[in-house]
N, C-alpha and C. Protein backbone atom coordinates (compact mmCIF):
# COMPACT_ATOMS: atom_id res chain seq x y z
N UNK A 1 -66.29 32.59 20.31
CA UNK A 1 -66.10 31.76 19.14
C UNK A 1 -67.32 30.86 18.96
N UNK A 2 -67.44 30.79 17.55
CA UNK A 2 -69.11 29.79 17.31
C UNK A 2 -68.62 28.29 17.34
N UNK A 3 -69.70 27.34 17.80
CA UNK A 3 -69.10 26.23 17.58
C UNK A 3 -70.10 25.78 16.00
N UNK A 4 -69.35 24.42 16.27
CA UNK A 4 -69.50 23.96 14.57
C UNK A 4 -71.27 23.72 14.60
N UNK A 5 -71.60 23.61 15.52
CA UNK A 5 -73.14 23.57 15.39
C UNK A 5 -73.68 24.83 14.77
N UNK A 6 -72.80 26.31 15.36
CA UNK A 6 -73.97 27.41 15.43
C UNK A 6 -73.82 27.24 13.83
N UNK A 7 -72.60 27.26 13.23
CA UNK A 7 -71.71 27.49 11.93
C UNK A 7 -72.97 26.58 10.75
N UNK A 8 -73.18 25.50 11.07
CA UNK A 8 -74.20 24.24 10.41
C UNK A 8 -75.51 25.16 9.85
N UNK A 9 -76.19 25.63 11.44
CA UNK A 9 -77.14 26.45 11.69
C UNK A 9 -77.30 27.41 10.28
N UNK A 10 -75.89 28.19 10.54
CA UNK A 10 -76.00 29.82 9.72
C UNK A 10 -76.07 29.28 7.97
N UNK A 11 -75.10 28.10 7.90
CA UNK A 11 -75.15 27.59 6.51
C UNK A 11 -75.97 27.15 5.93
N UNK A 12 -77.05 26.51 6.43
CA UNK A 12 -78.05 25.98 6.23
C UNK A 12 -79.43 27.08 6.16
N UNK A 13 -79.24 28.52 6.95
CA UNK A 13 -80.33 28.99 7.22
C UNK A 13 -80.33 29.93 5.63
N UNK A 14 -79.11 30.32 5.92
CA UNK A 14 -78.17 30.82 4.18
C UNK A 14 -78.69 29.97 2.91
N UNK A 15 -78.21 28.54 2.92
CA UNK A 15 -79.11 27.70 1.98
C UNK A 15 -80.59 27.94 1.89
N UNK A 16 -81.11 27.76 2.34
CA UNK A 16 -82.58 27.91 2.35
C UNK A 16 -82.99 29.56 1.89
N UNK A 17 -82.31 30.42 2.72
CA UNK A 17 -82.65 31.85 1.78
C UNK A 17 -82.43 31.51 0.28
N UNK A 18 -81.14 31.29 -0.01
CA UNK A 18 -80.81 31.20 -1.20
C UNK A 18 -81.96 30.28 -2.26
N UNK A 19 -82.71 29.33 -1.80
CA UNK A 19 -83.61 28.72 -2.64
C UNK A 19 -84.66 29.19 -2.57
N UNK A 20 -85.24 29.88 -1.56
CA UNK A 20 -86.41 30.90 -1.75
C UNK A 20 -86.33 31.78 -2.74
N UNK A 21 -85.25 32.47 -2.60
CA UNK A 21 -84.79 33.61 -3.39
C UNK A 21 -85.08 33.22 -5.01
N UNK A 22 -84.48 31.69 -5.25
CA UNK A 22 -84.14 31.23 -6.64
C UNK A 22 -85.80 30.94 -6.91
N UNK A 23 -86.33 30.62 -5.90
CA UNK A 23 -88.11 29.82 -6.31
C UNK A 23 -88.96 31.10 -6.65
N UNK A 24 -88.56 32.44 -6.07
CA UNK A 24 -89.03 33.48 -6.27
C UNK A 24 -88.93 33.97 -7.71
N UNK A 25 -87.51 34.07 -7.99
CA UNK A 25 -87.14 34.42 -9.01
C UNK A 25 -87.55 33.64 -10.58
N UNK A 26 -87.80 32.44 -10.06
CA UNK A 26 -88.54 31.06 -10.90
C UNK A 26 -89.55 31.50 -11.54
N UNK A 27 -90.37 31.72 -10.66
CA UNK A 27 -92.33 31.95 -10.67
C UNK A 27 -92.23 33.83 -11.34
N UNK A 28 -91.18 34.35 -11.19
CA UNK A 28 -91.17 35.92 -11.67
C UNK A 28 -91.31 35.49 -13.25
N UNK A 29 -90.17 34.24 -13.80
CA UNK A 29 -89.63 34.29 -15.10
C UNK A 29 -90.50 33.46 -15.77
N UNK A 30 -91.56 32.75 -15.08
CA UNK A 30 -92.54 32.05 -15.18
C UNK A 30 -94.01 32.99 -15.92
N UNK A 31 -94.14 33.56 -15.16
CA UNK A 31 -95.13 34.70 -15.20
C UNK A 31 -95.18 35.61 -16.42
N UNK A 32 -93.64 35.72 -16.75
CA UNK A 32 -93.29 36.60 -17.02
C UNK A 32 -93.37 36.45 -19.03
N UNK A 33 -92.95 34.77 -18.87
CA UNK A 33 -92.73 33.77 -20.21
C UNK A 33 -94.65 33.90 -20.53
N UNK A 34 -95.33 33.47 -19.26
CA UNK A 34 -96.70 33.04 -19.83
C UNK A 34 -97.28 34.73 -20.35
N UNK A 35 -97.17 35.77 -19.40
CA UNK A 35 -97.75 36.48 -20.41
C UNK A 35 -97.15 36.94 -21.93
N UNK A 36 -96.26 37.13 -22.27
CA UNK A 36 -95.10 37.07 -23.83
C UNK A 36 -95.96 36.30 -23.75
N UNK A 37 -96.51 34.95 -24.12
CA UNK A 37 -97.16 34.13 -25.05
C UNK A 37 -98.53 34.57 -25.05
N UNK A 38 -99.50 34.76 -23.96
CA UNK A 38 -100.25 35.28 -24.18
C UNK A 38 -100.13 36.39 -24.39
N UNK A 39 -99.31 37.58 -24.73
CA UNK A 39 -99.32 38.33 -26.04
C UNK A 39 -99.25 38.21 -27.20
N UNK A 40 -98.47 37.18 -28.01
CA UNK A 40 -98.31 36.96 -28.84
C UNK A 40 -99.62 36.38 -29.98
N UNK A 41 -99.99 35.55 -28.58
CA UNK A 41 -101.53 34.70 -28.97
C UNK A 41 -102.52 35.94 -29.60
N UNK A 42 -101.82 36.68 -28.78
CA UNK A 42 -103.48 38.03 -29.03
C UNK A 42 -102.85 38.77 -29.83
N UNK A 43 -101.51 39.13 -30.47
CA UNK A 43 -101.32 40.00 -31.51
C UNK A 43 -101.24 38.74 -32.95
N UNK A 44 -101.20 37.40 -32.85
CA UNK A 44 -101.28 36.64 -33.69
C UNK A 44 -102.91 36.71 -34.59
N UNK A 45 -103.68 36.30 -33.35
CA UNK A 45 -105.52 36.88 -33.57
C UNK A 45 -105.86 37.98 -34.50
N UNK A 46 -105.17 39.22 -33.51
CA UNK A 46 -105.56 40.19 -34.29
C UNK A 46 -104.93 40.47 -35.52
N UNK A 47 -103.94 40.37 -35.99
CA UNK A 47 -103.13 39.92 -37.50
C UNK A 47 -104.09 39.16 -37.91
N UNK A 48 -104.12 38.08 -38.07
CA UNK A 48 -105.24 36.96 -38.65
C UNK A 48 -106.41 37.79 -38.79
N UNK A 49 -107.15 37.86 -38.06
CA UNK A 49 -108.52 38.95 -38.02
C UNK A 49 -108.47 40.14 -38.93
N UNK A 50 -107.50 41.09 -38.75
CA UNK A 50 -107.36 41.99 -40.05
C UNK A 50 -107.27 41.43 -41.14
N UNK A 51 -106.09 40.40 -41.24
CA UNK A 51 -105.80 39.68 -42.69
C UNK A 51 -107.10 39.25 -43.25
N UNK A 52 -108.18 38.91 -42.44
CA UNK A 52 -109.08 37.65 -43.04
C UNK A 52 -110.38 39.57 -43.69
N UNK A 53 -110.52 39.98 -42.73
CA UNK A 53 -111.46 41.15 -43.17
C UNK A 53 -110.73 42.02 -44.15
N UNK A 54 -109.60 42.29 -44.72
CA UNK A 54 -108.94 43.23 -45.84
C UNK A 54 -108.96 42.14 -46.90
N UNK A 55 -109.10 40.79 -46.87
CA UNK A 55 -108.82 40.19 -48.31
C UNK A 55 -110.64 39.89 -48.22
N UNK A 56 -111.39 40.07 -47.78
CA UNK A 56 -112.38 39.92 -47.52
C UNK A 56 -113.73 41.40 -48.42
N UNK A 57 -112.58 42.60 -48.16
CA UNK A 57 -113.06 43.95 -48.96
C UNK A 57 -113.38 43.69 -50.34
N UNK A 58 -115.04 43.88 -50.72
CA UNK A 58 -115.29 43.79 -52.11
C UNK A 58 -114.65 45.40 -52.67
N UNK A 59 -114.69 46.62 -52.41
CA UNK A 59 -114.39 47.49 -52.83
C UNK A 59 -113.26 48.54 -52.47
N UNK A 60 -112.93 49.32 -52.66
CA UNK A 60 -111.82 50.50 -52.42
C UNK A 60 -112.46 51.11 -50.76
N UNK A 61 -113.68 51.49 -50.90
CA UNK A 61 -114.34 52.19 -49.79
C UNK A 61 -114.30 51.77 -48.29
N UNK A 62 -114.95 50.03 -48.74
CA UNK A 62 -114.65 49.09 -48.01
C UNK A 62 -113.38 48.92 -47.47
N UNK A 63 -112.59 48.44 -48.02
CA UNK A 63 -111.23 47.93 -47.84
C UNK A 63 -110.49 50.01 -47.03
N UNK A 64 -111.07 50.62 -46.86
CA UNK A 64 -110.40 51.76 -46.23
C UNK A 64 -111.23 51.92 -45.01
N UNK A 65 -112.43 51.63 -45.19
CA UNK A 65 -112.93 51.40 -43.35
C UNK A 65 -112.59 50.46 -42.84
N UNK A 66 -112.30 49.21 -43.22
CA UNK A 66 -111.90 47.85 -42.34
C UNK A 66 -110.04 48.24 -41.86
N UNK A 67 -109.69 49.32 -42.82
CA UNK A 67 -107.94 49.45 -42.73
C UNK A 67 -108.30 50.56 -40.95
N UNK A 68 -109.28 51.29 -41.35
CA UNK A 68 -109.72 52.59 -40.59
C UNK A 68 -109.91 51.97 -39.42
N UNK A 69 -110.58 50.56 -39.04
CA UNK A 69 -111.21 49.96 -38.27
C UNK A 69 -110.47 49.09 -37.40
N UNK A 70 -109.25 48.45 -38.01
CA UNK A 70 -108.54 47.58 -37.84
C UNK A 70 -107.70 47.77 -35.90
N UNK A 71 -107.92 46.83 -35.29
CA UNK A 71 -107.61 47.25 -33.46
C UNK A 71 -106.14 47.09 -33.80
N UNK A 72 -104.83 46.75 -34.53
CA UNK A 72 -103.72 46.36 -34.54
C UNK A 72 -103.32 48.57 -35.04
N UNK A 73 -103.74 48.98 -36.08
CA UNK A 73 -103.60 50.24 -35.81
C UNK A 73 -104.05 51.17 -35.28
N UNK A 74 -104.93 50.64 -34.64
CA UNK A 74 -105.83 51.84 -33.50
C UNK A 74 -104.61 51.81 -32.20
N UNK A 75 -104.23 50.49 -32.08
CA UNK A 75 -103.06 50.47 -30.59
C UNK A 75 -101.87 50.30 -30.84
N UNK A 76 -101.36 51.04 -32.45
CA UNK A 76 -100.38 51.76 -33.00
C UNK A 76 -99.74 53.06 -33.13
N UNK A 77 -101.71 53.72 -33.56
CA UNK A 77 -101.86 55.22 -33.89
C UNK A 77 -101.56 55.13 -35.14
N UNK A 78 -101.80 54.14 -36.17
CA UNK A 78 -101.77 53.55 -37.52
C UNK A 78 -100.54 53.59 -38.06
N UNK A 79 -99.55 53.58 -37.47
CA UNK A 79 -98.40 53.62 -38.01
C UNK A 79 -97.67 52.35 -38.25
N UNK A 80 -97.97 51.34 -37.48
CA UNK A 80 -98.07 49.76 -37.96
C UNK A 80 -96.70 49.66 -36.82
N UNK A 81 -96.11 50.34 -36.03
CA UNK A 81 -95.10 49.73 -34.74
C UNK A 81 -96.09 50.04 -33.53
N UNK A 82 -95.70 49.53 -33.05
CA UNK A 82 -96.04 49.71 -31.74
C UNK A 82 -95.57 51.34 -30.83
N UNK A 83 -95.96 51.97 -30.06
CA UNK A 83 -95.10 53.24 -29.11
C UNK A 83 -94.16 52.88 -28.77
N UNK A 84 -93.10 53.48 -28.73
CA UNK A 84 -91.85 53.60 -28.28
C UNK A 84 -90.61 53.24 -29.24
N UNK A 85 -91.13 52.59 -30.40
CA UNK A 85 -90.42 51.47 -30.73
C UNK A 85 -89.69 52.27 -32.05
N UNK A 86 -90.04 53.05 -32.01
CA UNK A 86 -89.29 54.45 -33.30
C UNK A 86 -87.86 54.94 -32.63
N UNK A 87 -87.19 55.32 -33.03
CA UNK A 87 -85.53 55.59 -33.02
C UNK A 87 -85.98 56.95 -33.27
N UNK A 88 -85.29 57.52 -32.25
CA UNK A 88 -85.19 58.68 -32.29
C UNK A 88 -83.81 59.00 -31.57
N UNK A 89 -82.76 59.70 -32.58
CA UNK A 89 -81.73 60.31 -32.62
C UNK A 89 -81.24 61.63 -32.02
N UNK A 90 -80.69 61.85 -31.27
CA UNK A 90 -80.76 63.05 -30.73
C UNK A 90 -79.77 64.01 -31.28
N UNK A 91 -80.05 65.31 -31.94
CA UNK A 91 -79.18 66.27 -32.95
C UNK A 91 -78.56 66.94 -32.20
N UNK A 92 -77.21 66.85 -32.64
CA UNK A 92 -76.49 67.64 -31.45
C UNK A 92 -76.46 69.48 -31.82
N UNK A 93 -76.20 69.86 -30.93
CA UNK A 93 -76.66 71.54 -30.81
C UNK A 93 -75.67 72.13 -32.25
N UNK A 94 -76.21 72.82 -32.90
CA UNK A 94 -75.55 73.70 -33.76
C UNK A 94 -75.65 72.75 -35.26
N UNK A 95 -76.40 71.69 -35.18
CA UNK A 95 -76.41 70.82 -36.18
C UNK A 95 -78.02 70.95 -37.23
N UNK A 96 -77.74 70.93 -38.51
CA UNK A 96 -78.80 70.20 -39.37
C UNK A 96 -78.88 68.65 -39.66
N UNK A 97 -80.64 68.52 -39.33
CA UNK A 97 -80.86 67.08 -39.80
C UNK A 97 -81.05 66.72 -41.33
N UNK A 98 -80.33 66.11 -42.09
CA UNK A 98 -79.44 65.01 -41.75
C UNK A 98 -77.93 65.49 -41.60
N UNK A 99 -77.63 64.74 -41.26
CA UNK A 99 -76.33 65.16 -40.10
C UNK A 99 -74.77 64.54 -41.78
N UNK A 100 -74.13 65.10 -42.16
CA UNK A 100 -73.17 64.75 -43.18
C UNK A 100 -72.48 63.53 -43.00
């Protein structure tokens, strides 16, 4: 049988995991918040930066190389979402798309 000391011991050693664990988990959600903002910072830039060079196009020609040029659809594939971010539906066997 433990006495009330060992018992103190185990509760306490338990506490202390438990706040490591939480300080760990802290600095994860920490990390995690600062880069999301520094993304945002840098897809805010590059928005601004396109915006300022397309109202900036004196001509048609122009204004289709700066669209051509633009880093927000180059790390799109010009489709203006981001990868992954398209819905894709899966057709079930024996079916035409669109589905009735």
């Amino acid at each position: 049988m433990q006495t009330r000391e060992q018992i103190q011991v185990l509760q306490k050693a338990g506490l202390e995991s438990m706040a490591g664990m939480a300080e760990a988990v802290m600095r994860g959600v920490e990390q995690w918040a600062r880069l999301d903002l520094q993304l945002l910072r840098d897809v805010t830039h590059d928005g601004a930066e396109a915006m300022r060079a397309t109202v900036s196009a004196r001509d048609v020609p122009e204004w289709i190389r700066i669209q051509s040029d633009n880093p927000a659809r180059a790390k799109t594939g010009g489709s203006g979402t981001m990868p992954g971010n398209r819905l894709q539906l899966p057709v079930p066997p024996g079916r035409n798309w669109p589905m009735p």
